[in-house]
PDB file of N, CA and C in Angstrom:
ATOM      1  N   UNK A   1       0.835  -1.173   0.000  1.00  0.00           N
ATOM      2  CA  UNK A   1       0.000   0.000   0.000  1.00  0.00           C
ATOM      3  C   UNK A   1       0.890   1.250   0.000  1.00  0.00           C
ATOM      4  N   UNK A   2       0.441   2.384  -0.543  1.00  0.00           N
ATOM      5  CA  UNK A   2       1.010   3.451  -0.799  1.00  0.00           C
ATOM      6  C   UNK A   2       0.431   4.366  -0.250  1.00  0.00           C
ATOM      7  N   UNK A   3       1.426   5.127   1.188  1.00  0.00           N
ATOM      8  CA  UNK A   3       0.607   5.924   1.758  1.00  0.00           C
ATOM      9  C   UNK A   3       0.913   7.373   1.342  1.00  0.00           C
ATOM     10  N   UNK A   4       0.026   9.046   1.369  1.00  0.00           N
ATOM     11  CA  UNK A   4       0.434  10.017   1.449  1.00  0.00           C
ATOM     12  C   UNK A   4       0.626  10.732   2.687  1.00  0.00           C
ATOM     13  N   UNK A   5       1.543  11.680   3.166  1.00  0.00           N
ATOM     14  CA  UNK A   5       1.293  12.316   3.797  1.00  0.00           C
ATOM     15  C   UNK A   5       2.067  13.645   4.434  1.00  0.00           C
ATOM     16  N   UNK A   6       2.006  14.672   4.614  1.00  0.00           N
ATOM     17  CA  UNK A   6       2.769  15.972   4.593  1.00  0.00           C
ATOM     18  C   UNK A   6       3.950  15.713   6.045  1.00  0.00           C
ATOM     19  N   UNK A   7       5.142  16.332   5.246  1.00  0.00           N
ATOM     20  CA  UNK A   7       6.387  16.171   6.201  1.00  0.00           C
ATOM     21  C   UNK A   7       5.937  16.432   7.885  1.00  0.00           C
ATOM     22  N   UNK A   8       5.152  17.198   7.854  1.00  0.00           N
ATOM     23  CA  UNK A   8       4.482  17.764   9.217  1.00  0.00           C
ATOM     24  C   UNK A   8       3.807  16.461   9.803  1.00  0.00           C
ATOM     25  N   UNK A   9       3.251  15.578   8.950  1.00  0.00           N
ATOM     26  CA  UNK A   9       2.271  14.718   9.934  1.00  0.00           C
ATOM     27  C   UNK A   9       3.165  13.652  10.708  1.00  0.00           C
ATOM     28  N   UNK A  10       2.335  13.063  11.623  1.00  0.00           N
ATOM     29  CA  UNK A  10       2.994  12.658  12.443  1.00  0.00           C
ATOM     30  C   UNK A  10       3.139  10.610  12.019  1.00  0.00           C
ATOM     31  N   UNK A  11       4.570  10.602  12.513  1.00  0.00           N
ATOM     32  CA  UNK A  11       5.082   9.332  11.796  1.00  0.00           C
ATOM     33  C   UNK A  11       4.354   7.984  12.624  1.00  0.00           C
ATOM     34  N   UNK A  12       3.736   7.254  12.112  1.00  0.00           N
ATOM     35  CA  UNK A  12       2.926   5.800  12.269  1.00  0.00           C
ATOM     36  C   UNK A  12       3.417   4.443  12.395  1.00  0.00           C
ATOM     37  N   UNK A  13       3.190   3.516  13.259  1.00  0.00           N
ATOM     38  CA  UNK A  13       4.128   2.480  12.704  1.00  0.00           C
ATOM     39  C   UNK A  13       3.517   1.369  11.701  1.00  0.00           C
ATOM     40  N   UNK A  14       2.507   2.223  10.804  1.00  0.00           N
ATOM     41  CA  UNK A  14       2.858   1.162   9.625  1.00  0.00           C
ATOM     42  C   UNK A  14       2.629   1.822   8.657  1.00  0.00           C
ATOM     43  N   UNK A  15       3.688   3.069   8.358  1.00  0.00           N
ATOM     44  CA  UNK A  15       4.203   4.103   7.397  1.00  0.00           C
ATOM     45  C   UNK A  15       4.518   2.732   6.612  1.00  0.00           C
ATOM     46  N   UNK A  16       5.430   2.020   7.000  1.00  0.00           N
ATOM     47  CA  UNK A  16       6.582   1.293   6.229  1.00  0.00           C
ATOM     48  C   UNK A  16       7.559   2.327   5.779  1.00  0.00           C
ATOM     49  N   UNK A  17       8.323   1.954   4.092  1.00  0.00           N
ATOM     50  CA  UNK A  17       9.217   3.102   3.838  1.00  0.00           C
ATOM     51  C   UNK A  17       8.775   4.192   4.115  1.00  0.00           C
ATOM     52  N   UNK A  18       9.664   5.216   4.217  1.00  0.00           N
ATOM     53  CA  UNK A  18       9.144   6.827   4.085  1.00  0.00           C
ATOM     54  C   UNK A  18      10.073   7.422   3.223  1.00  0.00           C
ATOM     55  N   UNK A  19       9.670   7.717   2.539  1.00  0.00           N
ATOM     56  CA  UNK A  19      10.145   8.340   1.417  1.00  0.00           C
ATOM     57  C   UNK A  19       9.915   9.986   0.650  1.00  0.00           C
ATOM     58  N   UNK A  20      10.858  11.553   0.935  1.00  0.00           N
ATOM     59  CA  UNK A  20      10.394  12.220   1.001  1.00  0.00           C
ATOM     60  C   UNK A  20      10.876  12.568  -0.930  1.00  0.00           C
ATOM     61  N   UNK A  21       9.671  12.705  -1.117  1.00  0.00           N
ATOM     62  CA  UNK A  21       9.478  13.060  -2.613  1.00  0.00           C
ATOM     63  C   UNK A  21       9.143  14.411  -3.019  1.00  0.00           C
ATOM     64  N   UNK A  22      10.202  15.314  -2.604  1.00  0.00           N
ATOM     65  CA  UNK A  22      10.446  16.808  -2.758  1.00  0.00           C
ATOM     66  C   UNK A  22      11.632  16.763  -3.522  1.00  0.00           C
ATOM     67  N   UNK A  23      11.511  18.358  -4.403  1.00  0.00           N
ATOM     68  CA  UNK A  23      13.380  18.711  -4.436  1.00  0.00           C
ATOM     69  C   UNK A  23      13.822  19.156  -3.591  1.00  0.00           C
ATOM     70  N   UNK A  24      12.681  20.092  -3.190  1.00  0.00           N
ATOM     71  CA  UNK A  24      13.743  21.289  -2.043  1.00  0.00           C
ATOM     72  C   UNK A  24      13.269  20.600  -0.803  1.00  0.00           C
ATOM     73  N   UNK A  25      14.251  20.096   0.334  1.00  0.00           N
ATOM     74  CA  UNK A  25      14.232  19.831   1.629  1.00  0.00           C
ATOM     75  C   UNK A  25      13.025  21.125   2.088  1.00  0.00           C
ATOM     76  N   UNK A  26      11.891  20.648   2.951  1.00  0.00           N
ATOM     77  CA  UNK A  26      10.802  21.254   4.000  1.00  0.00           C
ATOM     78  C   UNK A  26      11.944  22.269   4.506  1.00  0.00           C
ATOM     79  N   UNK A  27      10.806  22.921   4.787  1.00  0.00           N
ATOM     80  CA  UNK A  27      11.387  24.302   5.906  1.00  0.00           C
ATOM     81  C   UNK A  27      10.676  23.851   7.382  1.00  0.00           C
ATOM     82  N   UNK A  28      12.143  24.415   8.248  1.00  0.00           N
ATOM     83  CA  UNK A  28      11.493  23.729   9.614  1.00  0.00           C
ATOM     84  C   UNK A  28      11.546  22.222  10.080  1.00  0.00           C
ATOM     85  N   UNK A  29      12.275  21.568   8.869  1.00  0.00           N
ATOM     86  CA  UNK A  29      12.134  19.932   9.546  1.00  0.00           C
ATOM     87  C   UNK A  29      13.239  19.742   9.464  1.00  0.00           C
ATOM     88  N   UNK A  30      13.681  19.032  10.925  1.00  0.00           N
ATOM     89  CA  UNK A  30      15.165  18.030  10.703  1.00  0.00           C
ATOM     90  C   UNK A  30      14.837  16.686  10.311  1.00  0.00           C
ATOM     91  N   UNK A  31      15.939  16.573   9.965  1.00  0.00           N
ATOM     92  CA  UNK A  31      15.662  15.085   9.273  1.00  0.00           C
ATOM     93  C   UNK A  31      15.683  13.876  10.211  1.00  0.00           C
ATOM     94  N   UNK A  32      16.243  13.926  11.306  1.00  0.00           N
ATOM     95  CA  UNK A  32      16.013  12.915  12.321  1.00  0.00           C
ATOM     96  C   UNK A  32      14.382  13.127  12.918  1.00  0.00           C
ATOM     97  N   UNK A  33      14.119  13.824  12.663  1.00  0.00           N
ATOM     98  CA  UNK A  33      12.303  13.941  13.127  1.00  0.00           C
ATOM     99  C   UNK A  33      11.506  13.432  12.049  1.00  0.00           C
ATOM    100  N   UNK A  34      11.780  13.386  11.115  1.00  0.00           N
ATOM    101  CA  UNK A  34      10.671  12.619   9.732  1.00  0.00           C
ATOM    102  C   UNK A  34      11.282  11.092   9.518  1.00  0.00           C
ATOM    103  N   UNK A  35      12.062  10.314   9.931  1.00  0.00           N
ATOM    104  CA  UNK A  35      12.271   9.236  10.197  1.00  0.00           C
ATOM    105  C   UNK A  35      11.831   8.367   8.765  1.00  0.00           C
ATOM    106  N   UNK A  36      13.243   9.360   8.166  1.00  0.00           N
ATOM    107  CA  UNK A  36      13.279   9.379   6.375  1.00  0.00           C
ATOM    108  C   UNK A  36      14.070   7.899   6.169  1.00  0.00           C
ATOM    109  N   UNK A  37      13.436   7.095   5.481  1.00  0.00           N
ATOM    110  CA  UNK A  37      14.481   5.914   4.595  1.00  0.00           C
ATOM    111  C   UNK A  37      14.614   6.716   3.432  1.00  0.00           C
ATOM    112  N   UNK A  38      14.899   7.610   2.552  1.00  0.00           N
ATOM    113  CA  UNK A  38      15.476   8.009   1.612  1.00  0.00           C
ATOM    114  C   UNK A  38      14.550   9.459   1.373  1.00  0.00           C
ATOM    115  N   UNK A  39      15.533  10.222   0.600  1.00  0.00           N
ATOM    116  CA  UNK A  39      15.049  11.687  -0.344  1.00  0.00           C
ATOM    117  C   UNK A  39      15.583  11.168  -1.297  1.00  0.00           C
ATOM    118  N   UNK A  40      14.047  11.324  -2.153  1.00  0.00           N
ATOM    119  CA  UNK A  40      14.185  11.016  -3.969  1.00  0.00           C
ATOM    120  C   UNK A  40      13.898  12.297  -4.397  1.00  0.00           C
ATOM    121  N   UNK A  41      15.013  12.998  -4.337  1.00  0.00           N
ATOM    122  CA  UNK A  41      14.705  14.485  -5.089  1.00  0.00           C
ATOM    123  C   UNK A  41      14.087  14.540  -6.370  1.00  0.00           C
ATOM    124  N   UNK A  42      15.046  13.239  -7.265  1.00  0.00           N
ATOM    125  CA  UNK A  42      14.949  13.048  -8.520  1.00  0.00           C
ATOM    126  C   UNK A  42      13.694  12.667  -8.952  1.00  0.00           C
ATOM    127  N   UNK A  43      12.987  12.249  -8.195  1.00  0.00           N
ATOM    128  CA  UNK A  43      11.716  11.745  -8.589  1.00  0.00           C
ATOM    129  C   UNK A  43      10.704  12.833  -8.794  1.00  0.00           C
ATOM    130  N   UNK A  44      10.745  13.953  -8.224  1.00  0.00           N
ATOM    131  CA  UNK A  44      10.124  15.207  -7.670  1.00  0.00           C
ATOM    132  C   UNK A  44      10.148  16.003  -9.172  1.00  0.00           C
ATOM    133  N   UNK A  45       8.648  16.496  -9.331  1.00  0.00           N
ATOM    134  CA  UNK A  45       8.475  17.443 -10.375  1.00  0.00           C
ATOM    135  C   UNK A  45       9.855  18.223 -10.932  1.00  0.00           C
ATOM    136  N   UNK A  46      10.346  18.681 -12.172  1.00  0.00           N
ATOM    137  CA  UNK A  46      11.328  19.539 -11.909  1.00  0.00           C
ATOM    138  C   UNK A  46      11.390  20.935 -11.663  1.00  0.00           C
ATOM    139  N   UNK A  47      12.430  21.725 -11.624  1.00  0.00           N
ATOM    140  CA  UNK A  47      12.209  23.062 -11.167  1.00  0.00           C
ATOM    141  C   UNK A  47      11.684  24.006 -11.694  1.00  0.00           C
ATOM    142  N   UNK A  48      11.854  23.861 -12.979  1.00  0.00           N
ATOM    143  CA  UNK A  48      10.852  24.733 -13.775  1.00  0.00           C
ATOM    144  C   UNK A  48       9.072  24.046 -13.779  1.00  0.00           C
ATOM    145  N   UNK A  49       8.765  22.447 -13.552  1.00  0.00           N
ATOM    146  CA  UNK A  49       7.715  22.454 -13.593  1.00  0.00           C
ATOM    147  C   UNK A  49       6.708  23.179 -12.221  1.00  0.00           C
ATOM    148  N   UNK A  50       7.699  22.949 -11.108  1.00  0.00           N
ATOM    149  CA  UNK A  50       7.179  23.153  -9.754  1.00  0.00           C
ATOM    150  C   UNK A  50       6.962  24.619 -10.284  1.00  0.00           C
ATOM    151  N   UNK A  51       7.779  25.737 -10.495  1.00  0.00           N
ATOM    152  CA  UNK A  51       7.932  26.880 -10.494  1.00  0.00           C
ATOM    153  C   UNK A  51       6.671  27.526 -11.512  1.00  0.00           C
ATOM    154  N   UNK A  52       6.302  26.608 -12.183  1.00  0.00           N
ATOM    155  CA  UNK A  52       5.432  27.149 -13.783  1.00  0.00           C
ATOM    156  C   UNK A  52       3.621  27.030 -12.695  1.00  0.00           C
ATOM    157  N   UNK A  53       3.796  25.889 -11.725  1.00  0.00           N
ATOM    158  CA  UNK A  53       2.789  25.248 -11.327  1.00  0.00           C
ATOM    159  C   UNK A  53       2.439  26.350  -9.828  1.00  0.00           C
ATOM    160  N   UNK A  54       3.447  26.511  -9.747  1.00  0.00           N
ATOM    161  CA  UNK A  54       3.112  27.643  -8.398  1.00  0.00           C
ATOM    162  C   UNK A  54       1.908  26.918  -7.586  1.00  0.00           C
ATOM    163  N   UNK A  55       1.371  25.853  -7.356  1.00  0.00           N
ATOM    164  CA  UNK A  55       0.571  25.210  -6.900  1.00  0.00           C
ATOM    165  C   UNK A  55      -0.829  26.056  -6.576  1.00  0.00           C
ATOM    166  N   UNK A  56      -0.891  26.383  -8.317  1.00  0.00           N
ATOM    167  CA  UNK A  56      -2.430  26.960  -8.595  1.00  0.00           C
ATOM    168  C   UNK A  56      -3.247  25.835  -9.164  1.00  0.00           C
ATOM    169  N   UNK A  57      -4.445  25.902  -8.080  1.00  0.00           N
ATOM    170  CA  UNK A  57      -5.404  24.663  -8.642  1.00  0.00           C
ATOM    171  C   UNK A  57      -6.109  24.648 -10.279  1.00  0.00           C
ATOM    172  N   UNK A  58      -6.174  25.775 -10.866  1.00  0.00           N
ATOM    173  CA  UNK A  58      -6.600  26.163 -12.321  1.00  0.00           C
ATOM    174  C   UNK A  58      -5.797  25.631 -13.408  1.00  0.00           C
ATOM    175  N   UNK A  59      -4.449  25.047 -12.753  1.00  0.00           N
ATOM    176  CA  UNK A  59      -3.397  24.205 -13.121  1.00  0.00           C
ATOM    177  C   UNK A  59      -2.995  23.145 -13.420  1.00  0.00           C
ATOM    178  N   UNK A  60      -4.030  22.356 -12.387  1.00  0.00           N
ATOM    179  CA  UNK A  60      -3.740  21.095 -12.238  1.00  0.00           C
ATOM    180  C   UNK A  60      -3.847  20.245 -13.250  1.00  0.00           C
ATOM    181  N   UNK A  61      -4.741  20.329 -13.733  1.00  0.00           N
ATOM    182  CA  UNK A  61      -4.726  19.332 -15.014  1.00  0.00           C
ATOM    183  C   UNK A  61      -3.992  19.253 -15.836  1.00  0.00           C
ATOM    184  N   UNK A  62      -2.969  20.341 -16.242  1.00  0.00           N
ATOM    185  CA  UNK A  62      -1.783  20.698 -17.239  1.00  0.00           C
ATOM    186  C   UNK A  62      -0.686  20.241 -16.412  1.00  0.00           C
ATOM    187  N   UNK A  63      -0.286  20.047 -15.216  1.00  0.00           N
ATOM    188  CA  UNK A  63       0.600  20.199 -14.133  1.00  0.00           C
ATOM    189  C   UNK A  63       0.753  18.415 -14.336  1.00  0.00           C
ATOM    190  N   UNK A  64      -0.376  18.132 -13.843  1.00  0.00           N
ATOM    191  CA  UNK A  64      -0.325  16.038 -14.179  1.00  0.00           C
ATOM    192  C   UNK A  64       0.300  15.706 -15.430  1.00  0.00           C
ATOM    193  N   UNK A  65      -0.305  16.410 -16.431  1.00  0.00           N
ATOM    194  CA  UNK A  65       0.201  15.527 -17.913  1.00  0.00           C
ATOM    195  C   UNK A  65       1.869  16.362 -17.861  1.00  0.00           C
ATOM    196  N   UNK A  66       2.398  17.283 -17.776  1.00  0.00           N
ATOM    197  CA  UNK A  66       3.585  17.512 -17.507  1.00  0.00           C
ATOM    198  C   UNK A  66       4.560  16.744 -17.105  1.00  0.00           C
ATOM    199  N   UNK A  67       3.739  16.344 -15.445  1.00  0.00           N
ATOM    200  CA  UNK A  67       4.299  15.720 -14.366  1.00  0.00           C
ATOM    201  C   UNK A  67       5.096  13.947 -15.211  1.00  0.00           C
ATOM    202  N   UNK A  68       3.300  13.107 -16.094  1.00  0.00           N
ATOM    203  CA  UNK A  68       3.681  12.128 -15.890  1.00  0.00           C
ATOM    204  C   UNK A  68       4.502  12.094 -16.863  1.00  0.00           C
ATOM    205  N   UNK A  69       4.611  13.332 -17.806  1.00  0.00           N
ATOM    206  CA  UNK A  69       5.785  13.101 -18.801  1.00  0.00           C
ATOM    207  C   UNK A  69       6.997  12.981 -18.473  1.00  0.00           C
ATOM    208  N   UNK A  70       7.167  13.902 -17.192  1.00  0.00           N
ATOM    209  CA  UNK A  70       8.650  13.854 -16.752  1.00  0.00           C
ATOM    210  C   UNK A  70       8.647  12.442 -16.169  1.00  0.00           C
ATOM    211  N   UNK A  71       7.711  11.982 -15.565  1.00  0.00           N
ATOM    212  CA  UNK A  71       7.890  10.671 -14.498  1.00  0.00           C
ATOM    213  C   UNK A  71       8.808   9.331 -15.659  1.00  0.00           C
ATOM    214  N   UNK A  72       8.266   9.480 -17.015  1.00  0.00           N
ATOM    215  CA  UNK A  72       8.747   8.287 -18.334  1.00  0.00           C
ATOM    216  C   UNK A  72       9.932   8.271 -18.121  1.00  0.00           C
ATOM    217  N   UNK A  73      10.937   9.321 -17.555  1.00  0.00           N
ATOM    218  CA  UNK A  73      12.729   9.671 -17.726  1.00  0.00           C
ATOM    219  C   UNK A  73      12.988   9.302 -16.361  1.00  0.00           C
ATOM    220  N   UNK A  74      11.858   9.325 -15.283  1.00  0.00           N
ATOM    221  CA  UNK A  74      12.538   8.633 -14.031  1.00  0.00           C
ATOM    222  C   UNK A  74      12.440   7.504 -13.205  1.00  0.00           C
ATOM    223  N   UNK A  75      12.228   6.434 -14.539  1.00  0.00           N
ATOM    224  CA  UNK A  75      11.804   4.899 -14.226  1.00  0.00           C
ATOM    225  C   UNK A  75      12.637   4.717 -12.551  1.00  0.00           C
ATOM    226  N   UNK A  76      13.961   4.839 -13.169  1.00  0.00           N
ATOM    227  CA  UNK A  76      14.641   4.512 -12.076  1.00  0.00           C
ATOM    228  C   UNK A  76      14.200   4.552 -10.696  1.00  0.00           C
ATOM    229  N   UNK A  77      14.349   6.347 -10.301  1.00  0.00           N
ATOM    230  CA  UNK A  77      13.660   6.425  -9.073  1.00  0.00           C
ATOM    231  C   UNK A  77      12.570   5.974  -8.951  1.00  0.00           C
ATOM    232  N   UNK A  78      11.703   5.647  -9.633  1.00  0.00           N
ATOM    233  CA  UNK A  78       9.580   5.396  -9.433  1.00  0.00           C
ATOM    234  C   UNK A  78      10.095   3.745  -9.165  1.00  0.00           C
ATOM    235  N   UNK A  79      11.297   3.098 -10.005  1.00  0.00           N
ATOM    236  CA  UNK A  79      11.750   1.250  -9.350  1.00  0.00           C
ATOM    237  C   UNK A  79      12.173   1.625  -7.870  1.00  0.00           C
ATOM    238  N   UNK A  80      12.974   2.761  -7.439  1.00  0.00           N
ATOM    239  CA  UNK A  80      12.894   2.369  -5.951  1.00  0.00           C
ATOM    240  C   UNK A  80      11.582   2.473  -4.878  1.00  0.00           C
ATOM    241  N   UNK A  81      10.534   3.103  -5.337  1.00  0.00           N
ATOM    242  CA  UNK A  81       9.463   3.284  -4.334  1.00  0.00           C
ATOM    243  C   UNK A  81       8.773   1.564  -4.729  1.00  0.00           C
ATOM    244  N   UNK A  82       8.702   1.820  -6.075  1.00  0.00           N
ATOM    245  CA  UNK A  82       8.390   0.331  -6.540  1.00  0.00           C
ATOM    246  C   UNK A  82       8.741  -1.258  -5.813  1.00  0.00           C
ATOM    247  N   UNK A  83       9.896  -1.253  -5.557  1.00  0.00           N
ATOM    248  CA  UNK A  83      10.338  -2.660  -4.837  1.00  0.00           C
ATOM    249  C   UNK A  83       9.961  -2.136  -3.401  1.00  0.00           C
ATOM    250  N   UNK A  84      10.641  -0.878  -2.806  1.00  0.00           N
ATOM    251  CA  UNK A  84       9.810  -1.401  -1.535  1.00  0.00           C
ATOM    252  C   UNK A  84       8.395  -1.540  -1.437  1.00  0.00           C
ATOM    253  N   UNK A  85       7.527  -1.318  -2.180  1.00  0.00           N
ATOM    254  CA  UNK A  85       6.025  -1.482  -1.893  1.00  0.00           C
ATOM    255  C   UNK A  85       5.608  -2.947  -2.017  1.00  0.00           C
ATOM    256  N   UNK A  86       6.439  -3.125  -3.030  1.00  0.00           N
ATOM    257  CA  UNK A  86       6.767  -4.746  -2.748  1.00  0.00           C
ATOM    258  C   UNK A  86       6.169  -5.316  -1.637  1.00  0.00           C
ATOM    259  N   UNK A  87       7.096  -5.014  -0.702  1.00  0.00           N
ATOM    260  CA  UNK A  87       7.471  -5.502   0.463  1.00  0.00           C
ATOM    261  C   UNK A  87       7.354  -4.954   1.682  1.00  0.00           C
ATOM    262  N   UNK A  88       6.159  -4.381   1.375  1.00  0.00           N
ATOM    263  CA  UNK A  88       5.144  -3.815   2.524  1.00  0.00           C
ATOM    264  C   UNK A  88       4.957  -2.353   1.850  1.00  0.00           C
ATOM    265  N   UNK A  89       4.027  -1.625   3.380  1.00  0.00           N
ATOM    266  CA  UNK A  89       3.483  -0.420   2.987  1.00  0.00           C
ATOM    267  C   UNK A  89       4.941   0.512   2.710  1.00  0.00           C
ATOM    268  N   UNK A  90       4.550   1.822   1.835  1.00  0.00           N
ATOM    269  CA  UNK A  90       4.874   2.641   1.700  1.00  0.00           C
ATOM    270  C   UNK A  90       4.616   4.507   1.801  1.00  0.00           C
ATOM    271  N   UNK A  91       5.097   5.055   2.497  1.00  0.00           N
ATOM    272  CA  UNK A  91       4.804   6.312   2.144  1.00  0.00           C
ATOM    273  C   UNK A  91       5.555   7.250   2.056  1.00  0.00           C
ATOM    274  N   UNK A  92       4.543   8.059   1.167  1.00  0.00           N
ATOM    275  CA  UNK A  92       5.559   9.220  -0.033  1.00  0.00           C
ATOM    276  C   UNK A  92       5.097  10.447   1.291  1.00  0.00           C
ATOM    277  N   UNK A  93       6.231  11.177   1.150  1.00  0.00           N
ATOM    278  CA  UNK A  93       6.354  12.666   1.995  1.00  0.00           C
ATOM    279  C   UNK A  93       6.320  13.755   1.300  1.00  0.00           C
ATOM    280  N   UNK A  94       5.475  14.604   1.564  1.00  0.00           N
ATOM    281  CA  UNK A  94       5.194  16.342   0.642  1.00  0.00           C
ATOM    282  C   UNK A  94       5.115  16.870   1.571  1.00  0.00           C
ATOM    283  N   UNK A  95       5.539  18.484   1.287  1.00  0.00           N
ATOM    284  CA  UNK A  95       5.632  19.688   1.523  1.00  0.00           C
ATOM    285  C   UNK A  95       4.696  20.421   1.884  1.00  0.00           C
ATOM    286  N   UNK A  96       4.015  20.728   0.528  1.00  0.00           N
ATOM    287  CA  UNK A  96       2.799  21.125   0.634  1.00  0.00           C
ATOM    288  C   UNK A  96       1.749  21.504   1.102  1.00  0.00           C
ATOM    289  N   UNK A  97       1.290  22.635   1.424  1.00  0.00           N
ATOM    290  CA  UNK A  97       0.348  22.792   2.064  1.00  0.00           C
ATOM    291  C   UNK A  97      -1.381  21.904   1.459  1.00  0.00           C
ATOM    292  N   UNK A  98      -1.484  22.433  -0.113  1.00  0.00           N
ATOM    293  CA  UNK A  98      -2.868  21.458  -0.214  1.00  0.00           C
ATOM    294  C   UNK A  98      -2.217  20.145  -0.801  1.00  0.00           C
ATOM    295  N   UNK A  99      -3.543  19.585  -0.108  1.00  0.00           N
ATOM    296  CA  UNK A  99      -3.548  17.706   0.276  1.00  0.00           C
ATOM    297  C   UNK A  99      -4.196  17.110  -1.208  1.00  0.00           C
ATOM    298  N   UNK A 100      -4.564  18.355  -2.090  1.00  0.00           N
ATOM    299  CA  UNK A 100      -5.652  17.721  -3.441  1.00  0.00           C
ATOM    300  C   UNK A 100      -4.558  17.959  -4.558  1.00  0.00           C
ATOM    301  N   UNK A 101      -3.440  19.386  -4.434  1.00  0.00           N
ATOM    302  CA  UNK A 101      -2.902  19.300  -5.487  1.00  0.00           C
ATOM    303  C   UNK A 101      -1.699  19.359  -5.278  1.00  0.00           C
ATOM    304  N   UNK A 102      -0.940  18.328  -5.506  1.00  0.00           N
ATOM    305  CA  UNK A 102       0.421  18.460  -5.343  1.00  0.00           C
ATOM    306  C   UNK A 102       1.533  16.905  -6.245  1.00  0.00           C
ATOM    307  N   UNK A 103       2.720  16.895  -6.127  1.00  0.00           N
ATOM    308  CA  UNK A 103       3.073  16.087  -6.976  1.00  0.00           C
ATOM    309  C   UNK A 103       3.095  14.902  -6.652  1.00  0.00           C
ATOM    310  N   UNK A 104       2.974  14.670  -4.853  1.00  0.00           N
ATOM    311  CA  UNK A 104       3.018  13.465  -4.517  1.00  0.00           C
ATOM    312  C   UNK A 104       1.779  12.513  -4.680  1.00  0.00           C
ATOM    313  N   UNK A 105       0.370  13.224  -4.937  1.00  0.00           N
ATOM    314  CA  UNK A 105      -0.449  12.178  -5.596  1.00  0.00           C
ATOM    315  C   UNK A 105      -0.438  12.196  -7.120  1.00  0.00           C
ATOM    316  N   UNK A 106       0.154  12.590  -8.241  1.00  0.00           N
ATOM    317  CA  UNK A 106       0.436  12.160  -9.406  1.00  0.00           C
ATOM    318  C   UNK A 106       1.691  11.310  -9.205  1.00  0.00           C
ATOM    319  N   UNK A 107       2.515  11.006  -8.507  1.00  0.00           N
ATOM    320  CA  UNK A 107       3.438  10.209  -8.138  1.00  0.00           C
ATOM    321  C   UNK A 107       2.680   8.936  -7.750  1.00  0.00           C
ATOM    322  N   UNK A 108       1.607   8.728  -6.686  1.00  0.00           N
ATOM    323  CA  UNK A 108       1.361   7.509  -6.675  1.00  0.00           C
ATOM    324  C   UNK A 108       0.726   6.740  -7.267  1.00  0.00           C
ATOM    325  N   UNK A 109      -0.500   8.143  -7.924  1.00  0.00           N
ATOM    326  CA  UNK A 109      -1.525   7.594  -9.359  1.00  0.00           C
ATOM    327  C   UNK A 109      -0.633   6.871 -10.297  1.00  0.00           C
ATOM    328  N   UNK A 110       0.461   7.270 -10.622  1.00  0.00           N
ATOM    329  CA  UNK A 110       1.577   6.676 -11.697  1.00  0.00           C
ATOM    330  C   UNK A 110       1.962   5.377 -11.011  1.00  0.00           C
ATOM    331  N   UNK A 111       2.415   5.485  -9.782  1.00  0.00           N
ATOM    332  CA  UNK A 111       2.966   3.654  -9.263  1.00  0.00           C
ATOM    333  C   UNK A 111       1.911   2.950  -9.595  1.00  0.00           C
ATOM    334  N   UNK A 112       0.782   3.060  -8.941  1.00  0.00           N
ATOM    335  CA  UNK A 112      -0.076   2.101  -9.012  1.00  0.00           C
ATOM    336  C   UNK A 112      -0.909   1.470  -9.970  1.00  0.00           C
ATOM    337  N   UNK A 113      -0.995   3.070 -11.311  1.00  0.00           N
ATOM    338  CA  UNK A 113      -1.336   2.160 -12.554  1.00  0.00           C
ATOM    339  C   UNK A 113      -0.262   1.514 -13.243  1.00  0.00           C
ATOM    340  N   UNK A 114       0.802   1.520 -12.684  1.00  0.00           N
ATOM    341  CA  UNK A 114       1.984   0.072 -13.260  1.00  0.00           C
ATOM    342  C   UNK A 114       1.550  -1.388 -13.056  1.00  0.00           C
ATOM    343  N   UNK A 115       0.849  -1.353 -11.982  1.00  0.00           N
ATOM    344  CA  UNK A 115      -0.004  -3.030 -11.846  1.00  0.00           C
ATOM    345  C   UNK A 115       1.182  -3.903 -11.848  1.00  0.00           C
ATOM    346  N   UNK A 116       2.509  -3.606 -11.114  1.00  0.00           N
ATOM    347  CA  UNK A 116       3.339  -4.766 -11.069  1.00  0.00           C
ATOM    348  C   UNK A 116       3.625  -5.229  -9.924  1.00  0.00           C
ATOM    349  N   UNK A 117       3.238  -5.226  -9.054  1.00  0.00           N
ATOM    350  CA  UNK A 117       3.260  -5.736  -7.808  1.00  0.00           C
ATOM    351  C   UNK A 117       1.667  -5.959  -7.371  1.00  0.00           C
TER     352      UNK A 117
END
């Protein structure tokens, strides 16, 4: 299972991986407090898309097909969230203030229509 949830919320014990799927490191968080198994920067919208997207909801729909275009060039990183989900739960970490538009649920919409696990 693939969980979401903002660097702020509070860590669960059956997060499984945690995985923070930003470029830019949160403001305000140390990293021994988010009880990170990895930062996949690379996986994370890029800087001009984040920057174009300014996380305006009038956006969103242009912002996804962007997104999953870039996601085709980062098999790689999307195979590491991939095997650990494998092998139990997973969850992706955002920034973000809104919970409806942001990159970490076009990130998991994309794992999960892979149908390989």
């Amino acid at each position: 299972m693939i969980k979401l949830k903002r660097v702020y919320d509070e860590v669960e014990s059956d997060d499984g991986k945690r995985f923070l799927v930003e470029r830019l490191w949160p403001r305000g968080i140390k990293r021994e407090s988010m009880k990170l198994d990895d930062w996949l920067k690379d996986v994370a919208p890029s800087t001009e898309l984040r920057k174009w997207f300014g996380h305006e909801p009038e956006k969103w729909e242009e912002f996804k097909k962007r997104y999953l275009t870039e996601l085709e060039d980062k098999k790689r990183y999307v195979e590491v969230i991939l095997n650990a989900a494998k092998n139990g739960n997973v969850t992706l970490l955002y920034s973000a203030k809104d919970k409806a538009h942001n990159g970490a649920i076009v990130l998991k919409d994309y794992i999960e229509s892979l149908k390989v696990w």
